[in-house]
PDB file of N, CA and C in Angstrom:
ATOM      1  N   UNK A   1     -17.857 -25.037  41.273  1.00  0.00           N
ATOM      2  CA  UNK A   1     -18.159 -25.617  39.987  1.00  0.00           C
ATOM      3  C   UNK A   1     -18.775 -24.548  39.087  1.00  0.00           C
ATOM      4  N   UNK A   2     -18.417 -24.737  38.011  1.00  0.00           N
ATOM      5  CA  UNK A   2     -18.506 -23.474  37.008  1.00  0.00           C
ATOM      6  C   UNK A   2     -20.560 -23.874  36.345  1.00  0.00           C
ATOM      7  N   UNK A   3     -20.769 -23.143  36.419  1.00  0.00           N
ATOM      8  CA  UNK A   3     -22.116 -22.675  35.788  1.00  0.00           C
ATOM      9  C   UNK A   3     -22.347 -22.824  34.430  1.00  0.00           C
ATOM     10  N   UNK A   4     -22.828 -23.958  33.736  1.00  0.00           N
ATOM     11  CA  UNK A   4     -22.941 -24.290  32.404  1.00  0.00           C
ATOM     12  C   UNK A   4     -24.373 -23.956  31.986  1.00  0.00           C
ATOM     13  N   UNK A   5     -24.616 -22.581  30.661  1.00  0.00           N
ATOM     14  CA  UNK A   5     -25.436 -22.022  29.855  1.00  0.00           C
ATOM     15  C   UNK A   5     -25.858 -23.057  29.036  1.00  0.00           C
ATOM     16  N   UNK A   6     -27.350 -23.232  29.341  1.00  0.00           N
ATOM     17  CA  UNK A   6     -27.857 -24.348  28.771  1.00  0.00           C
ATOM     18  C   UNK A   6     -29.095 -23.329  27.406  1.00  0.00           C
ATOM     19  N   UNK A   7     -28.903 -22.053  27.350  1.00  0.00           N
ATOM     20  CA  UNK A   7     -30.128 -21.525  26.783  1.00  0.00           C
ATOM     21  C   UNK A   7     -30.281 -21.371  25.378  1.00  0.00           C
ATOM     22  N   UNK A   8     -29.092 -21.932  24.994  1.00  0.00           N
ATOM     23  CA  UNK A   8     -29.219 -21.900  23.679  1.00  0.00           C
ATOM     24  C   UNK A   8     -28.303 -22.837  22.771  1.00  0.00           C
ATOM     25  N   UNK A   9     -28.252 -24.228  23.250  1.00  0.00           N
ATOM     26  CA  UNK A   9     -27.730 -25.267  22.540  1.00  0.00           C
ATOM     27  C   UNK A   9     -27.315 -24.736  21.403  1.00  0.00           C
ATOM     28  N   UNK A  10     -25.846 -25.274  20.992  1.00  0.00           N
ATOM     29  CA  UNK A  10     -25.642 -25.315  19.565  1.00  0.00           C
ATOM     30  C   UNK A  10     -25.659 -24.073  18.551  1.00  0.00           C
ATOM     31  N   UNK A  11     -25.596 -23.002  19.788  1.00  0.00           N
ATOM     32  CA  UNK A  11     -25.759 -21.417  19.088  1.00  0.00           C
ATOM     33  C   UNK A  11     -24.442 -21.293  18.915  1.00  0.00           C
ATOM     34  N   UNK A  12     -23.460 -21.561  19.601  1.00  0.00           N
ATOM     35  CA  UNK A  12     -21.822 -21.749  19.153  1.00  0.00           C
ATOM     36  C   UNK A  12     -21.413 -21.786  18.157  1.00  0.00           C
ATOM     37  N   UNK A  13     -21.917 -23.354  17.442  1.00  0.00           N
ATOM     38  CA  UNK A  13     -21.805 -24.347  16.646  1.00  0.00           C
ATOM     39  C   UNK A  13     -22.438 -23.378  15.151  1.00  0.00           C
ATOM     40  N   UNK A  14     -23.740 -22.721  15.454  1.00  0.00           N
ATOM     41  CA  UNK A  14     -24.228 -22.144  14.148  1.00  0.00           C
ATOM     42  C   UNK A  14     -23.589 -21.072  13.904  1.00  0.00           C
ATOM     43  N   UNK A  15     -23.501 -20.180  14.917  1.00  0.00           N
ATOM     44  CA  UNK A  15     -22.414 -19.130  14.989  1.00  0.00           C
ATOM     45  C   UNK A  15     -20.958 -19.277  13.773  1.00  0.00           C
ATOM     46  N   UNK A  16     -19.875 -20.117  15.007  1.00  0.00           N
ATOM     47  CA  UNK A  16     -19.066 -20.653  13.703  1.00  0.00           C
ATOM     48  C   UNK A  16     -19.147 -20.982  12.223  1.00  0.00           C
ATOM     49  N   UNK A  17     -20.556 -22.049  12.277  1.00  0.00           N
ATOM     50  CA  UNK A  17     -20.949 -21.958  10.192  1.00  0.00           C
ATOM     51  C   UNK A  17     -21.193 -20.824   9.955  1.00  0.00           C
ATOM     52  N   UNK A  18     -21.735 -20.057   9.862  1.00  0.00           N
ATOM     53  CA  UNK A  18     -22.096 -18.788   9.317  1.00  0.00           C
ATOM     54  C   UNK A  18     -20.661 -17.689   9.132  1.00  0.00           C
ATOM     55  N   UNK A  19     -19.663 -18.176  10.144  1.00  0.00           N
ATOM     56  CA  UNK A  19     -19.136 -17.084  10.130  1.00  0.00           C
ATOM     57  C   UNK A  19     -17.929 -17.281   9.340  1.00  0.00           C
ATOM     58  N   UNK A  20     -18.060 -19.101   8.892  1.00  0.00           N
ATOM     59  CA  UNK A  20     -17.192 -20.145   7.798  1.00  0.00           C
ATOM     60  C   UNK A  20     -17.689 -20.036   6.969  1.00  0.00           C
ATOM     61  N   UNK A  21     -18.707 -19.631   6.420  1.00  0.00           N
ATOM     62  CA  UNK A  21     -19.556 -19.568   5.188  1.00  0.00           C
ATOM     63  C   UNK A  21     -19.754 -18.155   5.089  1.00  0.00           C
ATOM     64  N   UNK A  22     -19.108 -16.705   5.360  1.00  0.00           N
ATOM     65  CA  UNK A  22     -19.181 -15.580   5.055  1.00  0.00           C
ATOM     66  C   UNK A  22     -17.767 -15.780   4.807  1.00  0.00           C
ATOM     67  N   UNK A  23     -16.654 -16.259   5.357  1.00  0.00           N
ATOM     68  CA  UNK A  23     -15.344 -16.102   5.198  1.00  0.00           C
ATOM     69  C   UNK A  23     -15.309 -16.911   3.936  1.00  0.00           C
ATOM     70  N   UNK A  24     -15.772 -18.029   3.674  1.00  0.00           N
ATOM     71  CA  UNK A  24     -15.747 -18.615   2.385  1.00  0.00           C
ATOM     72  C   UNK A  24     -15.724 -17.945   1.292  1.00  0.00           C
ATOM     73  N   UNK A  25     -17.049 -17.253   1.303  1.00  0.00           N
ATOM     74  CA  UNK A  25     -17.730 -16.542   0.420  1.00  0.00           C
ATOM     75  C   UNK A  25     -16.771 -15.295  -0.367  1.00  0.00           C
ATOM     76  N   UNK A  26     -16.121 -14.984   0.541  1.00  0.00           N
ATOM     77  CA  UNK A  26     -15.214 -13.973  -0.159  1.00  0.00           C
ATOM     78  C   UNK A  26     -13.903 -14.797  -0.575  1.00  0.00           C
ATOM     79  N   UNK A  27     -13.327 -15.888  -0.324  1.00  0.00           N
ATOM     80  CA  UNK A  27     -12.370 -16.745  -1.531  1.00  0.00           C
ATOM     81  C   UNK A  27     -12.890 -17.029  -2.881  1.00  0.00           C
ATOM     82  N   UNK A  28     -14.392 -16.760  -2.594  1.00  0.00           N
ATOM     83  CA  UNK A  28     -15.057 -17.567  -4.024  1.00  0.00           C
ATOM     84  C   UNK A  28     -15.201 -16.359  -5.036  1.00  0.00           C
ATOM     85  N   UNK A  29     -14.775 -15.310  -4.619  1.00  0.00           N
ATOM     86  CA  UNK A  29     -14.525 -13.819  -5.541  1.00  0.00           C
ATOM     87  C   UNK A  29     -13.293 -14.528  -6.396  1.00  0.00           C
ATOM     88  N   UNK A  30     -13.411 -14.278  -8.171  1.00  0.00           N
ATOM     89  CA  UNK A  30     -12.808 -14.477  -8.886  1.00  0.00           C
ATOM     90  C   UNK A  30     -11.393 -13.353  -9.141  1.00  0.00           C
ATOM     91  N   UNK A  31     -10.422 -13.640  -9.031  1.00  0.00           N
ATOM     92  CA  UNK A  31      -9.227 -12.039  -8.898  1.00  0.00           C
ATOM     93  C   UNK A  31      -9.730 -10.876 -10.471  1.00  0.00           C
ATOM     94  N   UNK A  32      -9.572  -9.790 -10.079  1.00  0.00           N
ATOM     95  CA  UNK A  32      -9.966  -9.130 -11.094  1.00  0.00           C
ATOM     96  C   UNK A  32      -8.927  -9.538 -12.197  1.00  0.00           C
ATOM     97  N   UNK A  33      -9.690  -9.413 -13.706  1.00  0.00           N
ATOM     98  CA  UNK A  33      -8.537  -9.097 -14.694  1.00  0.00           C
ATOM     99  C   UNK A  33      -7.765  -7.705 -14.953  1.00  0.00           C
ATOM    100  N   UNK A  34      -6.309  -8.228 -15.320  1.00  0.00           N
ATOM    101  CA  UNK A  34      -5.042  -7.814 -15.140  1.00  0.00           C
ATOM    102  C   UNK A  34      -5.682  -6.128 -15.918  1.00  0.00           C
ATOM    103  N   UNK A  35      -6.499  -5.999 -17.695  1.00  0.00           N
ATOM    104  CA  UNK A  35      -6.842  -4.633 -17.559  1.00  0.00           C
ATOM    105  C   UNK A  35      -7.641  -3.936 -17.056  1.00  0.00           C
ATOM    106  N   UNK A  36      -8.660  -4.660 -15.797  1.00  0.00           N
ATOM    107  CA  UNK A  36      -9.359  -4.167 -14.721  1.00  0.00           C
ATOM    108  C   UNK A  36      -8.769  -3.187 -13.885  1.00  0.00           C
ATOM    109  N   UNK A  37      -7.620  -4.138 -13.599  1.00  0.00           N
ATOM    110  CA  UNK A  37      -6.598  -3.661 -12.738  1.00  0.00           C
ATOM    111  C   UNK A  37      -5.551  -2.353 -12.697  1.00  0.00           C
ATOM    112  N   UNK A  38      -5.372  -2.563 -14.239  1.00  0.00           N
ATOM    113  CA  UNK A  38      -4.793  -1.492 -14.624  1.00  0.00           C
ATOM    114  C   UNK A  38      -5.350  -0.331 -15.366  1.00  0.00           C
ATOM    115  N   UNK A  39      -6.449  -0.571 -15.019  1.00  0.00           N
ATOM    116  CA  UNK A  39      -7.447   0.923 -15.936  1.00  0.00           C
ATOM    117  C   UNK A  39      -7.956   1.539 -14.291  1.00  0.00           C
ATOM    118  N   UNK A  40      -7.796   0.628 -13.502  1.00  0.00           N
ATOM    119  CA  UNK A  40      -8.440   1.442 -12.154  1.00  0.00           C
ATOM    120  C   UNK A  40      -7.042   1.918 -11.729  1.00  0.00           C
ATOM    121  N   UNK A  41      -5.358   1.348 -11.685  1.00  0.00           N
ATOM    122  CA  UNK A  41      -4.840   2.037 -10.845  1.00  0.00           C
ATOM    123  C   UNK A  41      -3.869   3.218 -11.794  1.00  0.00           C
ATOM    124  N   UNK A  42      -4.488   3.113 -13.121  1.00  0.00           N
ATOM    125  CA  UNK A  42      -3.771   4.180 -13.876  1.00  0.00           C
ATOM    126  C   UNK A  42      -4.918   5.529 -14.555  1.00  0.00           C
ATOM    127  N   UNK A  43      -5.430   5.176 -14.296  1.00  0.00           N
ATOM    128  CA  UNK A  43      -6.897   6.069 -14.723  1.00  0.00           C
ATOM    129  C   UNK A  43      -6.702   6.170 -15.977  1.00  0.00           C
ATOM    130  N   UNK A  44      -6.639   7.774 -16.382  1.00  0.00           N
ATOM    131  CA  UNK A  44      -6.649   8.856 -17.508  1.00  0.00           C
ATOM    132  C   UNK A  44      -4.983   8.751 -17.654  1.00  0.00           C
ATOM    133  N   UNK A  45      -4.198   7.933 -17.595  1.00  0.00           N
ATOM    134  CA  UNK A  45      -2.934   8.522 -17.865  1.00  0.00           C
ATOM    135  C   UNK A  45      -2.163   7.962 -19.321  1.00  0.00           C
ATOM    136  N   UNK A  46      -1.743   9.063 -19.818  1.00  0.00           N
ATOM    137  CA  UNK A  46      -1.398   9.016 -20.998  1.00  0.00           C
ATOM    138  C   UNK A  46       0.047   8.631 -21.348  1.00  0.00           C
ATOM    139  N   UNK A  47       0.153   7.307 -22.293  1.00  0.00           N
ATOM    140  CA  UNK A  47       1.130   6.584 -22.514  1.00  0.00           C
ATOM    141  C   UNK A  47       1.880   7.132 -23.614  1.00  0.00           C
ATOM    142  N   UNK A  48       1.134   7.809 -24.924  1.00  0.00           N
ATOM    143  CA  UNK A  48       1.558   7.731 -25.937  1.00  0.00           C
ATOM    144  C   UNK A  48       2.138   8.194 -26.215  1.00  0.00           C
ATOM    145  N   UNK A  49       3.266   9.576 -25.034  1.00  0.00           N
ATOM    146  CA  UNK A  49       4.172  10.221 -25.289  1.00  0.00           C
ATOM    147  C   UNK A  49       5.381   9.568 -25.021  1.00  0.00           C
ATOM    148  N   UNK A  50       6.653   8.813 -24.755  1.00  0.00           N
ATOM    149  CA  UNK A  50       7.586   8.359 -23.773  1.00  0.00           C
ATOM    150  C   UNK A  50       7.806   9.105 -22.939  1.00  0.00           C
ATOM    151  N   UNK A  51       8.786   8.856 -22.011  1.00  0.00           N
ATOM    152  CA  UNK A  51       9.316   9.288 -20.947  1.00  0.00           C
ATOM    153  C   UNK A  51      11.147   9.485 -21.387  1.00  0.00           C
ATOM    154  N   UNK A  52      11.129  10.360 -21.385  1.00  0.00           N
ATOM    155  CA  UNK A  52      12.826  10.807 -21.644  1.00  0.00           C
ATOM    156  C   UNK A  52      13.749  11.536 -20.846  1.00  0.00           C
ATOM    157  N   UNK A  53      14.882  11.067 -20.108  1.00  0.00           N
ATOM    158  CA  UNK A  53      15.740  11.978 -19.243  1.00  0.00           C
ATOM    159  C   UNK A  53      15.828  13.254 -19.738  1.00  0.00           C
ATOM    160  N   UNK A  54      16.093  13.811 -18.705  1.00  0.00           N
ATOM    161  CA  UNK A  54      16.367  15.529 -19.347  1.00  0.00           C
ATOM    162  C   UNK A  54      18.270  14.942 -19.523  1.00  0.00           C
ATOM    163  N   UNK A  55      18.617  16.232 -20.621  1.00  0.00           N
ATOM    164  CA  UNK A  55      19.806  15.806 -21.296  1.00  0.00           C
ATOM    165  C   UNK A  55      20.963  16.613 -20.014  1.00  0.00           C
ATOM    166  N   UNK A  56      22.167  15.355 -19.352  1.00  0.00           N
ATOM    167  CA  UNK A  56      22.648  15.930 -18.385  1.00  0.00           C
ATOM    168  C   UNK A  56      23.414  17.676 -18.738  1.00  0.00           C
ATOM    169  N   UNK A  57      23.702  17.478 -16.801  1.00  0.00           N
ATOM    170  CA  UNK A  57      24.234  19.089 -17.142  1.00  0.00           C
ATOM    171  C   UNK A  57      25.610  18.813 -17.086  1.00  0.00           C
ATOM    172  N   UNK A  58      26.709  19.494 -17.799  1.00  0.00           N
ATOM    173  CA  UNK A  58      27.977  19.561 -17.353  1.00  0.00           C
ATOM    174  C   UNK A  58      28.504  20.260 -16.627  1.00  0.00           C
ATOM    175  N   UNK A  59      29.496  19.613 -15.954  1.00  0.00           N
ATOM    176  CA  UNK A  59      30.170  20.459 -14.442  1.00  0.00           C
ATOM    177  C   UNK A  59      30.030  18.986 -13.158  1.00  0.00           C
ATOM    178  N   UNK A  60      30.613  19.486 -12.045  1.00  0.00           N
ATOM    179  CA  UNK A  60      30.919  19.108 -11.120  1.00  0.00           C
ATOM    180  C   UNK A  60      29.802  18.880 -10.046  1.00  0.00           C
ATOM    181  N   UNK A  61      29.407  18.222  -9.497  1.00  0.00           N
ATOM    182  CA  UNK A  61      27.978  18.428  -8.533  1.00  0.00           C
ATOM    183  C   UNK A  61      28.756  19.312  -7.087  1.00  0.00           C
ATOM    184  N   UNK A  62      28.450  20.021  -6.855  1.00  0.00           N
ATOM    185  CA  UNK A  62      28.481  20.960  -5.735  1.00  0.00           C
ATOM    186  C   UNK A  62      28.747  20.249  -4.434  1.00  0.00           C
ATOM    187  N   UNK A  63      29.476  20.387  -3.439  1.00  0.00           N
ATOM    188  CA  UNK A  63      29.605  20.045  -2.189  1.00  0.00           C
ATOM    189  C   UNK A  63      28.296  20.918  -1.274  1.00  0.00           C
ATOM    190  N   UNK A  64      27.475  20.090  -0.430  1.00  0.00           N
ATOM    191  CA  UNK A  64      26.192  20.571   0.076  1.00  0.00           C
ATOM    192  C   UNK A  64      24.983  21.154  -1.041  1.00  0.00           C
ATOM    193  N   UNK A  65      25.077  20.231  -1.905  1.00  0.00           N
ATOM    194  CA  UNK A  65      24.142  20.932  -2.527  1.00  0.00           C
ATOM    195  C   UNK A  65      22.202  20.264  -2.464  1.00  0.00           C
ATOM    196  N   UNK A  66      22.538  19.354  -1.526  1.00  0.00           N
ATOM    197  CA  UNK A  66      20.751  19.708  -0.896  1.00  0.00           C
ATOM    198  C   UNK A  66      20.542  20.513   0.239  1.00  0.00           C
ATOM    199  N   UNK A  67      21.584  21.428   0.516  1.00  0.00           N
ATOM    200  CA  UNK A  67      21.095  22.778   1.133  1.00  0.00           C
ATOM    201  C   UNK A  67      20.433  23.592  -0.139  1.00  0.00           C
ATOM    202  N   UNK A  68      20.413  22.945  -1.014  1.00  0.00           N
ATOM    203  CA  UNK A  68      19.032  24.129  -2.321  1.00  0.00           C
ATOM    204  C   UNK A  68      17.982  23.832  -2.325  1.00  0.00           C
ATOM    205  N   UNK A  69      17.731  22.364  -1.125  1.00  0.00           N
ATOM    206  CA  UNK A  69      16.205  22.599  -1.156  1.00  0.00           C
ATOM    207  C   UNK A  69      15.833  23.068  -0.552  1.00  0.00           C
ATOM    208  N   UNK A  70      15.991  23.619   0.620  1.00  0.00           N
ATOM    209  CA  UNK A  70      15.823  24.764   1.531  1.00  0.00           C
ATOM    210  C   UNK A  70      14.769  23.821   2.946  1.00  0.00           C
ATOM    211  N   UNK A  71      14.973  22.813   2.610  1.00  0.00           N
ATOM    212  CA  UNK A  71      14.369  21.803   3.536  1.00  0.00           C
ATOM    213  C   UNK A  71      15.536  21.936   5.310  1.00  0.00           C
ATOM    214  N   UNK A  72      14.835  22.397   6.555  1.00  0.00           N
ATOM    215  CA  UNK A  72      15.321  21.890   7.309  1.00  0.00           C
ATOM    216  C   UNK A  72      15.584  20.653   8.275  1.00  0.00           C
ATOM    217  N   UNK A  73      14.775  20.277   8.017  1.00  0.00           N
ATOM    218  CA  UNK A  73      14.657  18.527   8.262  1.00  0.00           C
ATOM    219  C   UNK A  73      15.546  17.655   7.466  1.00  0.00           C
ATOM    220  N   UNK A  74      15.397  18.072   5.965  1.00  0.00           N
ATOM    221  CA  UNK A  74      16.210  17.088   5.202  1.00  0.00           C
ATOM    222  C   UNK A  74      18.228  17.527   5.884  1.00  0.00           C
ATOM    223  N   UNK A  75      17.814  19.234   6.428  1.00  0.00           N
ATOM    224  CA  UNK A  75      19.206  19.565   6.279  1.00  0.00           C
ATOM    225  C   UNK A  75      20.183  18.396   7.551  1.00  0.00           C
ATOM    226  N   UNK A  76      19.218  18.669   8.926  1.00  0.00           N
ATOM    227  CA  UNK A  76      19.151  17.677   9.741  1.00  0.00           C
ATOM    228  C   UNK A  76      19.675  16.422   9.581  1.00  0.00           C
ATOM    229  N   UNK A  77      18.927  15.698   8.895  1.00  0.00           N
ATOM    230  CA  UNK A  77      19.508  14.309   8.618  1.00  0.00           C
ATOM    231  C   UNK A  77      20.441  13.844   7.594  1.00  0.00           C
ATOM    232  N   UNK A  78      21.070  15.254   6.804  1.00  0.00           N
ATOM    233  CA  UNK A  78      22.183  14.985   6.554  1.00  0.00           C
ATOM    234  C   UNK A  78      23.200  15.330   7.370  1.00  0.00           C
ATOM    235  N   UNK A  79      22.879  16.167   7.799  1.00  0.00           N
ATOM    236  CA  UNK A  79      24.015  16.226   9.082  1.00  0.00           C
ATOM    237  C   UNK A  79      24.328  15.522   9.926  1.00  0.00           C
ATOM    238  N   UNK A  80      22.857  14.554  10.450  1.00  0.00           N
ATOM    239  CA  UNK A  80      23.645  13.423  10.865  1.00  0.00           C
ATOM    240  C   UNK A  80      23.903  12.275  10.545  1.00  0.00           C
ATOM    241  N   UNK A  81      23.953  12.310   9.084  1.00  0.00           N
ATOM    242  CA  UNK A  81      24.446  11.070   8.303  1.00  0.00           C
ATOM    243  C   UNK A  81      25.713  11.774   8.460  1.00  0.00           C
ATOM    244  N   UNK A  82      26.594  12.685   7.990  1.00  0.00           N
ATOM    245  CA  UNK A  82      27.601  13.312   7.519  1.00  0.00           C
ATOM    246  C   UNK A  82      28.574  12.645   9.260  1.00  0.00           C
ATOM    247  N   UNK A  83      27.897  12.853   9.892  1.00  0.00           N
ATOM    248  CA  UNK A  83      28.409  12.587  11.499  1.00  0.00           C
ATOM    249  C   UNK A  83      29.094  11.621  11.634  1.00  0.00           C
TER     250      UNK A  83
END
């Protein structure tokens, strides 16, 4: 027969509230606002110029031509895509 801990009644029980009432506590955080949000994940960055493609090049695109990045890993896994 199993050995039942009598030394601290109901320490379970308080345990669990506390640990329902810290988990609570952080749903009751309001979500930041949207330019909170976006002043922290854009910092200092500057809008007021656009963003414009560079104007294409003419000609043919090269056969192997991400052998110019000089990457051997990338060369790798085109080779065995190419496979």
């Amino acid at each position: 027969m199993a050995a039942i801990d009598r030394r601290l009644p109901g320490a379970t029980a308080i345990a669990a509230g506390i640990a329902a009432l810290l988990a609570a506590g952080c749903a009751l955080q309001p979500p930041p606002k949207p330019d909170e949000t976006r002043s922290q994940a854009l910092g200092a960055t500057d809008f007021t110029t656009p963003w414009r493609a560079a104007e294409p090049v003419a000609g043919a695109v090269q056969d192997n031509w991400l052998a110019t990045f000089g990457d051997a890993q990338l060369d790798a896994l085109v080779a065995e895509a190419v496979q």
